[in-house]
C-alpha atoms as a PDB file:
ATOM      1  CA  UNK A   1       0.000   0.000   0.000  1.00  0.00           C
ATOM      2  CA  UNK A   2       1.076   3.924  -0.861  1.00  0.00           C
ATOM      3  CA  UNK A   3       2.817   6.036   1.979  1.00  0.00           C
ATOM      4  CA  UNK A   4       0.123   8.009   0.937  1.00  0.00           C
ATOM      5  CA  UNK A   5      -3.096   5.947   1.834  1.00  0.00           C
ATOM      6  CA  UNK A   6      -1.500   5.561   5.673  1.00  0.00           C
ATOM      7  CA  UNK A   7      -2.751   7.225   8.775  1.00  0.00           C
ATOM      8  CA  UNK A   8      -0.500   9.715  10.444  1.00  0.00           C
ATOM      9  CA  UNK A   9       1.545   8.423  13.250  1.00  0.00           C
ATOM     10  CA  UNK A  10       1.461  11.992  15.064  1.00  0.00           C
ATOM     11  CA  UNK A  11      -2.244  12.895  15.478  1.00  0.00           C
ATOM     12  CA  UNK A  12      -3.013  16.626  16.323  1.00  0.00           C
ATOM     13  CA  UNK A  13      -5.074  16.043  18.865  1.00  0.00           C
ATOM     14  CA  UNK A  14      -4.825  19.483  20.651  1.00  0.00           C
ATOM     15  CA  UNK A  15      -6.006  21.097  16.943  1.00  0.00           C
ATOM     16  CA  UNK A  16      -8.686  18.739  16.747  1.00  0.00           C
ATOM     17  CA  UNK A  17     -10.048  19.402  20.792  1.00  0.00           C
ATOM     18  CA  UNK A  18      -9.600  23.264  20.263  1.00  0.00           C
ATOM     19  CA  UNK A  19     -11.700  22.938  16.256  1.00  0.00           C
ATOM     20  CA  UNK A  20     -14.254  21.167  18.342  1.00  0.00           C
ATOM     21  CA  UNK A  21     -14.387  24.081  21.181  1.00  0.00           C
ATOM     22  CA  UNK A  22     -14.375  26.653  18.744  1.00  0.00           C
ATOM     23  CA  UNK A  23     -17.570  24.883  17.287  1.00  0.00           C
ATOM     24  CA  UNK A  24     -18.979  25.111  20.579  1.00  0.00           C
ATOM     25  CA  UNK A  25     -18.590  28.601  20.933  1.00  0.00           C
ATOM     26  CA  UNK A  26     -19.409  29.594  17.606  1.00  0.00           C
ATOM     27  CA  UNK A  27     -22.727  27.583  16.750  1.00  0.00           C
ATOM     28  CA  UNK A  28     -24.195  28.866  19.575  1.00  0.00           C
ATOM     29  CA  UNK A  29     -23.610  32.538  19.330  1.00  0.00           C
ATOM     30  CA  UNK A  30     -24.014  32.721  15.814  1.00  0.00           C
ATOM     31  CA  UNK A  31     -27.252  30.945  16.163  1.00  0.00           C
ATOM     32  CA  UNK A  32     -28.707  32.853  18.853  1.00  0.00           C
ATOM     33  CA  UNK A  33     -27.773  36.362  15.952  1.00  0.00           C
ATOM     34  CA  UNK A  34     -29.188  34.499  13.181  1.00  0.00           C
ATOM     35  CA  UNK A  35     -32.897  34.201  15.140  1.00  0.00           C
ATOM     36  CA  UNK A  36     -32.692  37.272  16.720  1.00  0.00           C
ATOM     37  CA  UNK A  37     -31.600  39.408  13.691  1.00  0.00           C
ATOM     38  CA  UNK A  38     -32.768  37.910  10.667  1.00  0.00           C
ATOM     39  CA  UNK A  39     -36.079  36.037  12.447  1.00  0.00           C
ATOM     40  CA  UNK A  40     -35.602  32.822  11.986  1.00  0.00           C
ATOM     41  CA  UNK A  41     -37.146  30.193  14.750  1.00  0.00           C
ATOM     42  CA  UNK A  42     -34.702  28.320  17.105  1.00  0.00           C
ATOM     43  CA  UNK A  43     -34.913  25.498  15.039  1.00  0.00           C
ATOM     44  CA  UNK A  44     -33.542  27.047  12.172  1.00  0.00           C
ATOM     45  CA  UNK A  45     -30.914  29.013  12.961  1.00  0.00           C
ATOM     46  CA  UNK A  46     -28.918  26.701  14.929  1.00  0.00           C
ATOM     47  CA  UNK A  47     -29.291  24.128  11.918  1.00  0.00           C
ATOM     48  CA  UNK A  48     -28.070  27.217   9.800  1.00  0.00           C
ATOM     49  CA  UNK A  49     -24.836  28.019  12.043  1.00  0.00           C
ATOM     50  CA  UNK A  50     -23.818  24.400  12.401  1.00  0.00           C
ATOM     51  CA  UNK A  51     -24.014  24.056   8.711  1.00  0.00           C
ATOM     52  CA  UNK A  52     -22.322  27.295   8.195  1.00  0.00           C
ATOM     53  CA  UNK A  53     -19.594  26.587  10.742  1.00  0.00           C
ATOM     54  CA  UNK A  54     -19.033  23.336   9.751  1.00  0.00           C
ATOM     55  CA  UNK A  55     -18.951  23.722   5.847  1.00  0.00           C
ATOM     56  CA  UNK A  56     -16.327  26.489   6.189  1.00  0.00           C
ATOM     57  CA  UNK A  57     -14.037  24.548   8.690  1.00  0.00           C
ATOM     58  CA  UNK A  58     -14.281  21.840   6.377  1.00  0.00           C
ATOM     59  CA  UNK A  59     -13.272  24.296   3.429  1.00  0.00           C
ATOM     60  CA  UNK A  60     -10.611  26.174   5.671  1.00  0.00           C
ATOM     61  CA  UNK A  61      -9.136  22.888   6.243  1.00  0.00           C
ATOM     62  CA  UNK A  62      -9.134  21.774   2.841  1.00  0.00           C
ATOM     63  CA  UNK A  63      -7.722  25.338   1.965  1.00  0.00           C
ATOM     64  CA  UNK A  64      -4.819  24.641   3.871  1.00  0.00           C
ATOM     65  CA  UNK A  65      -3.695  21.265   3.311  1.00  0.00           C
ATOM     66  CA  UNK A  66      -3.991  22.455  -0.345  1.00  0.00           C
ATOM     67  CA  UNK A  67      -1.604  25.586   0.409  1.00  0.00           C
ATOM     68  CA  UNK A  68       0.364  23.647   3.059  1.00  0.00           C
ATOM     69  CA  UNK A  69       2.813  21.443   0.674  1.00  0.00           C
ATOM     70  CA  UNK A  70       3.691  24.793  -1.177  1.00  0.00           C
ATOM     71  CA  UNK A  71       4.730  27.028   1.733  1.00  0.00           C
ATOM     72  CA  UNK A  72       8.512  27.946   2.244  1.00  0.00           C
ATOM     73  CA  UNK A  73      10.224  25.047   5.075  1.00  0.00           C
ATOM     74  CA  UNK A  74      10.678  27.545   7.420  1.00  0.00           C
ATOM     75  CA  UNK A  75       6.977  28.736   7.295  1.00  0.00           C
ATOM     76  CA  UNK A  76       6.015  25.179   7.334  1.00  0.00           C
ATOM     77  CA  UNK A  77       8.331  24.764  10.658  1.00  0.00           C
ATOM     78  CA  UNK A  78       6.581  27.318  11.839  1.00  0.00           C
ATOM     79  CA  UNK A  79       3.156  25.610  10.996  1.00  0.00           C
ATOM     80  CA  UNK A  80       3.958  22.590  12.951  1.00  0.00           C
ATOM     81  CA  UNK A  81       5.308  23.811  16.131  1.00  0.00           C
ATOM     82  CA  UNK A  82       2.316  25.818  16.616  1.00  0.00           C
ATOM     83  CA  UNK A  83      -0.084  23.192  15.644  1.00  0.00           C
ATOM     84  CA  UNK A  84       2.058  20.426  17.737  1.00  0.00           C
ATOM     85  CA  UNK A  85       3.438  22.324  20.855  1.00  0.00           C
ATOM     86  CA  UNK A  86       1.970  25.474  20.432  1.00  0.00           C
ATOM     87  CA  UNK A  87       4.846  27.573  20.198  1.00  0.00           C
ATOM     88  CA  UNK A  88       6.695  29.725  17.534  1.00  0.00           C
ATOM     89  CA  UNK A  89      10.360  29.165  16.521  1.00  0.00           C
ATOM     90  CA  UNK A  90      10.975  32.974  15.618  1.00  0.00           C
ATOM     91  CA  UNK A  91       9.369  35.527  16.520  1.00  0.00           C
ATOM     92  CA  UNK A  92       8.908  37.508  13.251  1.00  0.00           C
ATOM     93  CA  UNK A  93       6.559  34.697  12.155  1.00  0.00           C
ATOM     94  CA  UNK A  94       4.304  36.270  14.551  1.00  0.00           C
ATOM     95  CA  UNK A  95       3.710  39.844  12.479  1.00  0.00           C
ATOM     96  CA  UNK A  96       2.551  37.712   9.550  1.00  0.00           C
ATOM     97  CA  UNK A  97      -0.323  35.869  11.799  1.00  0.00           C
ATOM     98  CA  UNK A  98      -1.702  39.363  11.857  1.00  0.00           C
ATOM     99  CA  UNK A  99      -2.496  39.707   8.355  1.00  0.00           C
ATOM    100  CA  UNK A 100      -2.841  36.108   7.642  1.00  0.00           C
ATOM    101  CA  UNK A 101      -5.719  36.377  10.822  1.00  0.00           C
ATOM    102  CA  UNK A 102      -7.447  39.019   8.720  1.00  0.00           C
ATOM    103  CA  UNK A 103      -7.574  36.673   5.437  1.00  0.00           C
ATOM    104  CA  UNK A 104      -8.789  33.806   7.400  1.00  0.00           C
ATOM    105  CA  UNK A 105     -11.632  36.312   8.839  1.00  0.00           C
ATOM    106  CA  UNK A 106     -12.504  37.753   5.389  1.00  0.00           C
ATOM    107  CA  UNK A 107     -12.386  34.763   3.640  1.00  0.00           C
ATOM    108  CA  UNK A 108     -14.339  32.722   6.320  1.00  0.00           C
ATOM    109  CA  UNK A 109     -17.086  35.746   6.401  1.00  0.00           C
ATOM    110  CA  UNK A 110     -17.440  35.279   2.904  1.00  0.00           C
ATOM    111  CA  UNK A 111     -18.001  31.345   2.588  1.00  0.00           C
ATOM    112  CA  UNK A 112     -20.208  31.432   5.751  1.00  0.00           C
ATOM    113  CA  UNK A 113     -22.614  34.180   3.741  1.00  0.00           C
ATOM    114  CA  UNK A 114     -22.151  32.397   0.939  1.00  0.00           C
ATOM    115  CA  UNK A 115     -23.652  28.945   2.425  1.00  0.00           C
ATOM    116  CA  UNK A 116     -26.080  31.298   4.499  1.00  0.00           C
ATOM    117  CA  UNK A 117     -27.633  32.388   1.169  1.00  0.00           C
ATOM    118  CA  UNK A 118     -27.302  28.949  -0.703  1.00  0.00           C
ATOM    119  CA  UNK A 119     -29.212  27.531   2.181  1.00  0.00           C
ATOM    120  CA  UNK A 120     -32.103  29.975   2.431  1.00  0.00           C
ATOM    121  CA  UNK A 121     -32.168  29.944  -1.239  1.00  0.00           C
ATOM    122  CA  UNK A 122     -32.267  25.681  -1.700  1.00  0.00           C
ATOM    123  CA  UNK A 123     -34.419  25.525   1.325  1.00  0.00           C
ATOM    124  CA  UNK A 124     -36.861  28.439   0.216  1.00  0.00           C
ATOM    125  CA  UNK A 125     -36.863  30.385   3.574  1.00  0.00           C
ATOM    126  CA  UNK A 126     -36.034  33.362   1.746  1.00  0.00           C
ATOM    127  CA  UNK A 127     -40.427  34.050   1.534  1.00  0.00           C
ATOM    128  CA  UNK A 128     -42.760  32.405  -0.665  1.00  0.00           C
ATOM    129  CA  UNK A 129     -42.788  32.886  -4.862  1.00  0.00           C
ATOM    130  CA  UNK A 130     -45.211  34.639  -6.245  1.00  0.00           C
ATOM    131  CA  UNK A 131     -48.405  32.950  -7.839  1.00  0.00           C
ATOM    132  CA  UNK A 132     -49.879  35.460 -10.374  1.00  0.00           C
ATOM    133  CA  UNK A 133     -47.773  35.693 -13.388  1.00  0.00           C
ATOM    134  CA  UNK A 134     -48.865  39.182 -14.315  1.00  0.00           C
ATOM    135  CA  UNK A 135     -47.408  41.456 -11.825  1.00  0.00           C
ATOM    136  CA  UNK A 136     -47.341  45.059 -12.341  1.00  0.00           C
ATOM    137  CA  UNK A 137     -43.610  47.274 -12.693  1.00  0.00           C
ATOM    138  CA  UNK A 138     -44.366  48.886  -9.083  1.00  0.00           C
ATOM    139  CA  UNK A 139     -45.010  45.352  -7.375  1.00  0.00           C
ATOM    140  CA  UNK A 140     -41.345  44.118  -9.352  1.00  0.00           C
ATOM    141  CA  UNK A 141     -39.397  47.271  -7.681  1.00  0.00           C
ATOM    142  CA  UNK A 142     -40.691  46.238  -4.623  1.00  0.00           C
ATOM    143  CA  UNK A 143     -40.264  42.401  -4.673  1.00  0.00           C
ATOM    144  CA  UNK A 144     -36.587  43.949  -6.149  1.00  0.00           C
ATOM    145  CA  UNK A 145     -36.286  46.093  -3.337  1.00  0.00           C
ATOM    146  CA  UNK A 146     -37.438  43.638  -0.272  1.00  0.00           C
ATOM    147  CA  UNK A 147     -34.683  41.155  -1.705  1.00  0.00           C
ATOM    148  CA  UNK A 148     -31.873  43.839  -1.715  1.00  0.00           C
ATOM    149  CA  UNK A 149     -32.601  44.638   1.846  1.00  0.00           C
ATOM    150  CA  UNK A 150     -32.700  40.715   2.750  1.00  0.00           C
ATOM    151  CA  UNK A 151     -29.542  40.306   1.264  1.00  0.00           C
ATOM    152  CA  UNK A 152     -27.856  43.961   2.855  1.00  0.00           C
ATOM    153  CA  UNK A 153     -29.479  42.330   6.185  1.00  0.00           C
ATOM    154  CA  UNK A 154     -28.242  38.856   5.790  1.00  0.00           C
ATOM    155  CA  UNK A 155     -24.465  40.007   4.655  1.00  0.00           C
ATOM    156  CA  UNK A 156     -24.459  42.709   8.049  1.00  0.00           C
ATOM    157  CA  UNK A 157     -26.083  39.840  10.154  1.00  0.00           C
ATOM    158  CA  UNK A 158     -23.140  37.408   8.921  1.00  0.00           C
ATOM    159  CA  UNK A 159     -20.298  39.843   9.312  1.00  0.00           C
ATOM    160  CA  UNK A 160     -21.508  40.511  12.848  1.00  0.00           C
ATOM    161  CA  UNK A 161     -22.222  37.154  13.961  1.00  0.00           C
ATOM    162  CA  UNK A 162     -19.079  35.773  12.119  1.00  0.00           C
ATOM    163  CA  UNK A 163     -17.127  38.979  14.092  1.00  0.00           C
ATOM    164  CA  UNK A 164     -18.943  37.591  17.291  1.00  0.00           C
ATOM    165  CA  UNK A 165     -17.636  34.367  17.094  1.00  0.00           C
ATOM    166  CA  UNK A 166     -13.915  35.213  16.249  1.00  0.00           C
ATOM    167  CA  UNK A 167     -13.833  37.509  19.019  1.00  0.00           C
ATOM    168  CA  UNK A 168     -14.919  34.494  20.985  1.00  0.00           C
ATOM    169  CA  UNK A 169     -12.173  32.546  19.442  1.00  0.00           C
ATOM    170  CA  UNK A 170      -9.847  35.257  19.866  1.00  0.00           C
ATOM    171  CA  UNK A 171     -10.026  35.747  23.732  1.00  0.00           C
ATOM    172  CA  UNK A 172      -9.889  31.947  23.822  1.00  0.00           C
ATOM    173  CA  UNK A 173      -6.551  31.968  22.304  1.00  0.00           C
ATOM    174  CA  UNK A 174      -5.318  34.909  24.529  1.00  0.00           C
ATOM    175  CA  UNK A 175      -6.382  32.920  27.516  1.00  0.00           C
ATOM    176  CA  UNK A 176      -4.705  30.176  26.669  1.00  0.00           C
ATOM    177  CA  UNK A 177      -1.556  31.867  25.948  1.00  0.00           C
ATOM    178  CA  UNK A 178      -1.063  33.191  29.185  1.00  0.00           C
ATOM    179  CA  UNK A 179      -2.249  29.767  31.003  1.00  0.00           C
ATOM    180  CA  UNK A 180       0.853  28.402  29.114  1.00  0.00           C
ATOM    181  CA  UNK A 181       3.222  30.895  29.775  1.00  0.00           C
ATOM    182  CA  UNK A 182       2.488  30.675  33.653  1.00  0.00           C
END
């Protein structure tokens, strides 16, 4: 059999507990945002978080063992004593988690809106069609309208919830820096 098809003999078990925890935080916060700001029941909005939070870890994950074999060996150093023993060789490495941070934000924001809309949209939550065919110019400026202000509400209620949750994540990671360095 391929070197290929073989498990790992060093499992990342610390990045798998804290992707779980950060699941946990961020379902339920950005499902408690998603009924309170854009009306959906209980229900609904948790099933839409865990299916947004999910399908974009699952992508971000993907993303990076795509990017991973390409990186520089010193970034990929880097890479693997943070995700192994939470540390950082250098410390210039650090300044580039800054902007890197801010890709992973942006880039997470925008595959979490994108599945938000995907899922109203295949799921038809988005309001009912209309049945007459012969609808007048005002009533098609106003069906336009009420869907450019659903989808101005559902990007705002995505970047905040989305903010919510990384701020979550964020204060996580402080906390857990200092517990380590203590």
């Amino acid at each position: 059999m391929s070197d290929e098809l073989t498990l790992p003999r060093i499992l990342p078990l610390g990045a798998i507990l804290f992707e779980t925890l950060f699941l946990l935080i961020a379902i339920p916060l950005e499902g408690y945002l998603l009924n309170r700001s854009l009306k959906f029941d209980k229900k609904t909005s948790i099933f839409y978080a865990i299916a947004m939070n999910v399908f974009s870890s699952v992508i971000g994950w993907n993303v990076f063992f795509m990017v991973e074999p390409i990186l520089a060996v010193g970034i990929k150093s880097e890479l693997i004593s943070y995700i192994f023993f939470n540390t950082f060789k250098s410390a210039s490495i650090q300044n580039s988690l800054i902007l890197i941070g801010f890709l992973v934000f942006f880039g997470t924001f925008l595959v979490k809106f994108a599945l938000l809309k995907l899922l109203i949209i295949t799921l038809d939550e988005g309001g009912k069609k209309q049945e007459s065919t012969d609808t007048t110019q005002r009533q098609k400026i106003l069906i336009s309208e009420r869907i450019k202000l659903q989808n101005t509400s559902l990007i705002t209620t995505t970047l905040i919830a989305n903010s919510l949750s990384y701020t979550a994540i964020s204060l996580i990671l402080v906390i857990r820096g200092f517990v380590i360095r203590n």
